[in-house]
Protein backbone atom coordinates (compact mmCIF):
# COMPACT_ATOMS: atom_id res chain seq x y z
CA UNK A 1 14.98 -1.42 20.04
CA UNK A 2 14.74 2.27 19.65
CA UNK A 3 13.64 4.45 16.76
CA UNK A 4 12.10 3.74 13.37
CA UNK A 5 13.41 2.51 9.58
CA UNK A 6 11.29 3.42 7.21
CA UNK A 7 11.71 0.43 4.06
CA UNK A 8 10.80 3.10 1.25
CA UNK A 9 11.78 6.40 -0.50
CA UNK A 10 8.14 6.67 -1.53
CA UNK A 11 4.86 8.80 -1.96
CA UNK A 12 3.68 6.46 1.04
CA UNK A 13 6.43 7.44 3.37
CA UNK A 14 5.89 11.28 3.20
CA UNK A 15 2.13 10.68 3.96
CA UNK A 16 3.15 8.75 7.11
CA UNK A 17 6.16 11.68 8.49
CA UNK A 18 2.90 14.14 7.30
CA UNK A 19 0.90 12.37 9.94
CA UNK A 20 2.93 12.24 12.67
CA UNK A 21 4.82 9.49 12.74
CA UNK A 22 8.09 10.19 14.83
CA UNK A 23 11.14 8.25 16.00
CA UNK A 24 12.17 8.00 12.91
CA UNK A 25 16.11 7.31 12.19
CA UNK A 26 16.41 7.25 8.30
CA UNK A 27 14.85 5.40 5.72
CA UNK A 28 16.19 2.34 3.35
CA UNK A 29 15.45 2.35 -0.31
CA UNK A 30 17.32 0.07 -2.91
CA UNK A 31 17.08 3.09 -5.64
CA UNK A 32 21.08 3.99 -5.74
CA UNK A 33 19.57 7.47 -6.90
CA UNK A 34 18.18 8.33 -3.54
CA UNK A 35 21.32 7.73 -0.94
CA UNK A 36 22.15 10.41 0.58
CA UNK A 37 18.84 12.41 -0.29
CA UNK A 38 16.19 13.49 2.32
CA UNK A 39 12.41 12.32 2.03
CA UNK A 40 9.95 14.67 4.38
CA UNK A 41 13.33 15.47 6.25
CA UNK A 42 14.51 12.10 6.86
CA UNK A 43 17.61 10.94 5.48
CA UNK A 44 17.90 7.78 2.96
CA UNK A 45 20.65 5.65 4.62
CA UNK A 46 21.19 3.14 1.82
CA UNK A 47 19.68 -0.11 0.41
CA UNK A 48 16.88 -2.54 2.32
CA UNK A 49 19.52 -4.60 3.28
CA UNK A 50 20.87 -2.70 5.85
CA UNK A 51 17.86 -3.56 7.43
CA UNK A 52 18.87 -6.60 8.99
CA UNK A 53 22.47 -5.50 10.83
CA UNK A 54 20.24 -2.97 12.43
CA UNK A 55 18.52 -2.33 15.67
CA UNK A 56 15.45 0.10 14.94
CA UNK A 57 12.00 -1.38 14.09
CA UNK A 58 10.49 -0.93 10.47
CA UNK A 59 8.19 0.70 8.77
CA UNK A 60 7.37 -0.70 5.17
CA UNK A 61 6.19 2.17 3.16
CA UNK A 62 5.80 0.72 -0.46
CA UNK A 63 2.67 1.41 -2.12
CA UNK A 64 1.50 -1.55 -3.42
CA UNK A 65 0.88 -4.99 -1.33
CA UNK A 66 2.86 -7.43 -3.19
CA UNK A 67 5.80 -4.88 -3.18
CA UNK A 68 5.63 -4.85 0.73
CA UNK A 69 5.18 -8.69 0.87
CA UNK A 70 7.75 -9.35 -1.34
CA UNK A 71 10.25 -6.96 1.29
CA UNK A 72 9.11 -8.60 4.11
CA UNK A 73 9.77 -12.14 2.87
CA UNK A 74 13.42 -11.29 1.37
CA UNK A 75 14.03 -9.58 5.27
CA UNK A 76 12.75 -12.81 6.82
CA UNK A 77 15.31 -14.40 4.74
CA UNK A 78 18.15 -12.78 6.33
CA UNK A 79 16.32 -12.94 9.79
CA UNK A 80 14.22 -10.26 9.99
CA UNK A 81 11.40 -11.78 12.79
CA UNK A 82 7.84 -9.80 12.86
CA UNK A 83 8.87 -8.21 16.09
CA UNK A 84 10.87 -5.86 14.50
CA UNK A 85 8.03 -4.11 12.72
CA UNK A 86 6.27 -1.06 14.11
CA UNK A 87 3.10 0.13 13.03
CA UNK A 88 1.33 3.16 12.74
CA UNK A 89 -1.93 5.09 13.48
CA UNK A 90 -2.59 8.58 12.82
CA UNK A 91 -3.92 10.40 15.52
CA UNK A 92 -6.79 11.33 13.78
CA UNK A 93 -7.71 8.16 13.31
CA UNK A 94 -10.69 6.28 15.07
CA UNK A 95 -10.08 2.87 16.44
CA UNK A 96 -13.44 1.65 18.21
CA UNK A 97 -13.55 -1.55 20.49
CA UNK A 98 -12.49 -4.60 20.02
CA UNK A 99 -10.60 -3.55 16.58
CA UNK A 100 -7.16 -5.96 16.28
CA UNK A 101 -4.42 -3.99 14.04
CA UNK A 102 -1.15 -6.14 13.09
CA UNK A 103 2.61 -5.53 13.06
CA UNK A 104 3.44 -3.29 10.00
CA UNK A 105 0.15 -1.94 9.39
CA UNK A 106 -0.51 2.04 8.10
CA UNK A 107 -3.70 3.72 9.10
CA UNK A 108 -3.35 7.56 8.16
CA UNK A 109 -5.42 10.14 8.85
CA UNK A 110 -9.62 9.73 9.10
CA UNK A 111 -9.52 6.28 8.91
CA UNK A 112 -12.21 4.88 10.79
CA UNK A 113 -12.39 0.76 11.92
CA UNK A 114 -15.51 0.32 14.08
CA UNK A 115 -16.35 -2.79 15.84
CA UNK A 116 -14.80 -5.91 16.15
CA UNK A 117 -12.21 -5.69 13.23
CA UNK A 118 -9.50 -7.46 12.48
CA UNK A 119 -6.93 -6.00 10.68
CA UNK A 120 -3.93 -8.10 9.54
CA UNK A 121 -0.51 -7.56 9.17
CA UNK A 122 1.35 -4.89 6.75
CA UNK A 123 -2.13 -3.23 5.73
CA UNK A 124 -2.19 -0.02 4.63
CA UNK A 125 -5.17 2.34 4.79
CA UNK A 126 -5.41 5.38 3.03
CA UNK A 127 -7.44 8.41 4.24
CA UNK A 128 -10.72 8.16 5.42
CA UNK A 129 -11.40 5.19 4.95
CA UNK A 130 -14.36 3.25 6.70
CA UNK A 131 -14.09 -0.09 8.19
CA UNK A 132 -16.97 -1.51 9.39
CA UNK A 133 -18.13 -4.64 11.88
CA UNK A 134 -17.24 -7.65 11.63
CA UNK A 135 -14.42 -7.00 8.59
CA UNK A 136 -11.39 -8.92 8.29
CA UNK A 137 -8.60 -7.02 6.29
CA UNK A 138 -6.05 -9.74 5.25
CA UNK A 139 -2.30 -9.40 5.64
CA UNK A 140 -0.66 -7.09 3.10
CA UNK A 141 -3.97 -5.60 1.75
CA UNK A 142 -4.20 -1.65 0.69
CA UNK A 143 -7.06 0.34 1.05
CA UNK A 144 -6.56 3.14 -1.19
CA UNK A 145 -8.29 6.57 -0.01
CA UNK A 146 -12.32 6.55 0.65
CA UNK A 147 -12.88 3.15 0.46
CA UNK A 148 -15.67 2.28 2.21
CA UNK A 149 -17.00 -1.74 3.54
CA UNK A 150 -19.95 -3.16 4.49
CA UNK A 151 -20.08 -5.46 7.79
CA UNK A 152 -18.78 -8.13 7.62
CA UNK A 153 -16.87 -7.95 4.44
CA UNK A 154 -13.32 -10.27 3.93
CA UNK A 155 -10.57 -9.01 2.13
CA UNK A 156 -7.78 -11.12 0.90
CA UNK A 157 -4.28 -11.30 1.53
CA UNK A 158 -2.23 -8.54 -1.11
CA UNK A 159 -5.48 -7.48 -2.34
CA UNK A 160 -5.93 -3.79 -3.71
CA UNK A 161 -8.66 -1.99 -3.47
CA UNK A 162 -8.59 1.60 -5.40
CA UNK A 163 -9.76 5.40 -4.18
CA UNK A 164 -13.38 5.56 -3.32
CA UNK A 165 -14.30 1.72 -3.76
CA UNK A 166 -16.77 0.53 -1.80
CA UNK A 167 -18.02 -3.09 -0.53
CA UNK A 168 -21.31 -4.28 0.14
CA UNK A 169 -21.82 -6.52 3.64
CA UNK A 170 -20.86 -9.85 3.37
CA UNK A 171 -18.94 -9.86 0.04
CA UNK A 172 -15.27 -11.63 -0.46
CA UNK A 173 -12.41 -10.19 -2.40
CA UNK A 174 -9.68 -12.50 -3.20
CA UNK A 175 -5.71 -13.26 -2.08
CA UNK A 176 -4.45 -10.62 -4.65
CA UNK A 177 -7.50 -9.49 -6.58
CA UNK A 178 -7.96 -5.72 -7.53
CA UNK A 179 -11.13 -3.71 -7.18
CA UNK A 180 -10.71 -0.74 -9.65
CA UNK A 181 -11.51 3.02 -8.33
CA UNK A 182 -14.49 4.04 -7.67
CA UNK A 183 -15.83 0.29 -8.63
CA UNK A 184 -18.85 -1.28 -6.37
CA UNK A 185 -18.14 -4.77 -5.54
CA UNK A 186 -21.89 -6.88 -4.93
CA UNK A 187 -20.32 -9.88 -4.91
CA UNK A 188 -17.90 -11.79 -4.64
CA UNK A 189 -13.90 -10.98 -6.25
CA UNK A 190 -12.21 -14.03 -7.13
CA UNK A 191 -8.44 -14.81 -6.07
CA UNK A 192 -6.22 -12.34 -8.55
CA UNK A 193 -9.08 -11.13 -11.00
CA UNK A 194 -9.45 -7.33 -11.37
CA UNK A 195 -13.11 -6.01 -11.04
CA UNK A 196 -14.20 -2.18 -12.31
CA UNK A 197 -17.30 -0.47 -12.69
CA UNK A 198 -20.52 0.41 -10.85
CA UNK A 199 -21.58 -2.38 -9.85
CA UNK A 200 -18.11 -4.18 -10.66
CA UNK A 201 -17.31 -6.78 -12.96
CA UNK A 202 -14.62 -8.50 -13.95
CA UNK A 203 -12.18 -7.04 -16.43
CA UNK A 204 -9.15 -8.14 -18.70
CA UNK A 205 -7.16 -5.48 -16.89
CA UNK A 206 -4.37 -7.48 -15.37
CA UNK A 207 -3.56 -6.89 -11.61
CA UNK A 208 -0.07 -5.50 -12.23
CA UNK A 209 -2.38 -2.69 -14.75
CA UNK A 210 -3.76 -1.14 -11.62
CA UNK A 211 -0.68 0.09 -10.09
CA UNK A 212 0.76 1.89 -12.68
């Protein structure tokens, strides 16, 4: 496979062409609006489902987790295998030892993943963010700019965790649960539930809320 689809007409996408991501062929977005438009230079080719009768390796760029799980499951559908995803690191990025990063998964520039990390697949980390020992960032998970964990720290699957969050060591945040901006989590996040504040606590803010 040569050269790189990007799955996205977004925000996202720009950031990663801004940080040196090269190779890259076109993008696919399902937004009729944006055929035959460029995005950071790159042409948009047509809808997702081009994807498939394709050769390149992809590139999810949509913002939010469950948007890039939700691609990734409808391209598995039509036999889309994980090989055919690339992932990316900004150069300016520091990876330390022993640091596992899975297919799909964005790390732009600053981000910094120290010891012993595991990071899963389809993550995306915004800039300069800190990832410290021991952390396990689950598939699908977004890391929104500044965030900064503890050691030892697990985050769920699709969770979203927003600008300038931080963890404490040892704390859980669930499968699809939301930790608002600028909100300190203490303790645990429960599966789905979005937390805010300093230190954070639940809220009736649906997930869904935090994205718009």
């Amino acid at each position: 496979m040569s050269g790189i689809l990007i799955i996205g007409a977004s925000g996202l996408a720009r950031e990663v062409l801004a940080a040196g991501l090269t190779g890259v062929t076109g993008i696919l977005d399902d937004d009729p609006g944006r055929h035959g438009t460029e995005v950071g230079g790159v042409p948009v080719l047509g809808t997702v489902s081009l994807a498939a009768a394709r050769s390149e390796r992809l590139l999810v760029c949509i913002g939010p987790g469950v948007g890039r799980r939700a691609v990734v499951r409808a391209l598995a559908a039509t036999g889309v295998g994980p090989e055919r995803y690339a992932d990316f690191t900004a150069p300016t990025a520091r990876v330390g030892r022993g640091v596992a990063v899975g297919r799909g998964s964005i790390l732009l520039d600053g981000v910094v993943a120290t010891a012993d990390v595991s990071i899963g697949a389809h993550v995306v980390v915004m800039p300069n963010s800190v990832i410290t020992h021991d952390d396990v960032v689950g598939d699908f998970a977004t890391l929104a700019a500044g965030v900064a964990l503890g050691g030892d720290v697990r985050i769920g699957e699709a969770a979203y965790l927003g600008m300038n969050a931080s963890v404490r060591p040892h704390v859980r945040i669930g499968r699809d649960a939301a930790l608002g901006m600028g909100a300190v989590a203490l303790t645990d996040i429960p599966e789905g539930e979005t937390w805010i504040g300093v230190p954070a606590r639940s809220s009736r803010v649906r997930v869904t809320e935090v994205f718009a």
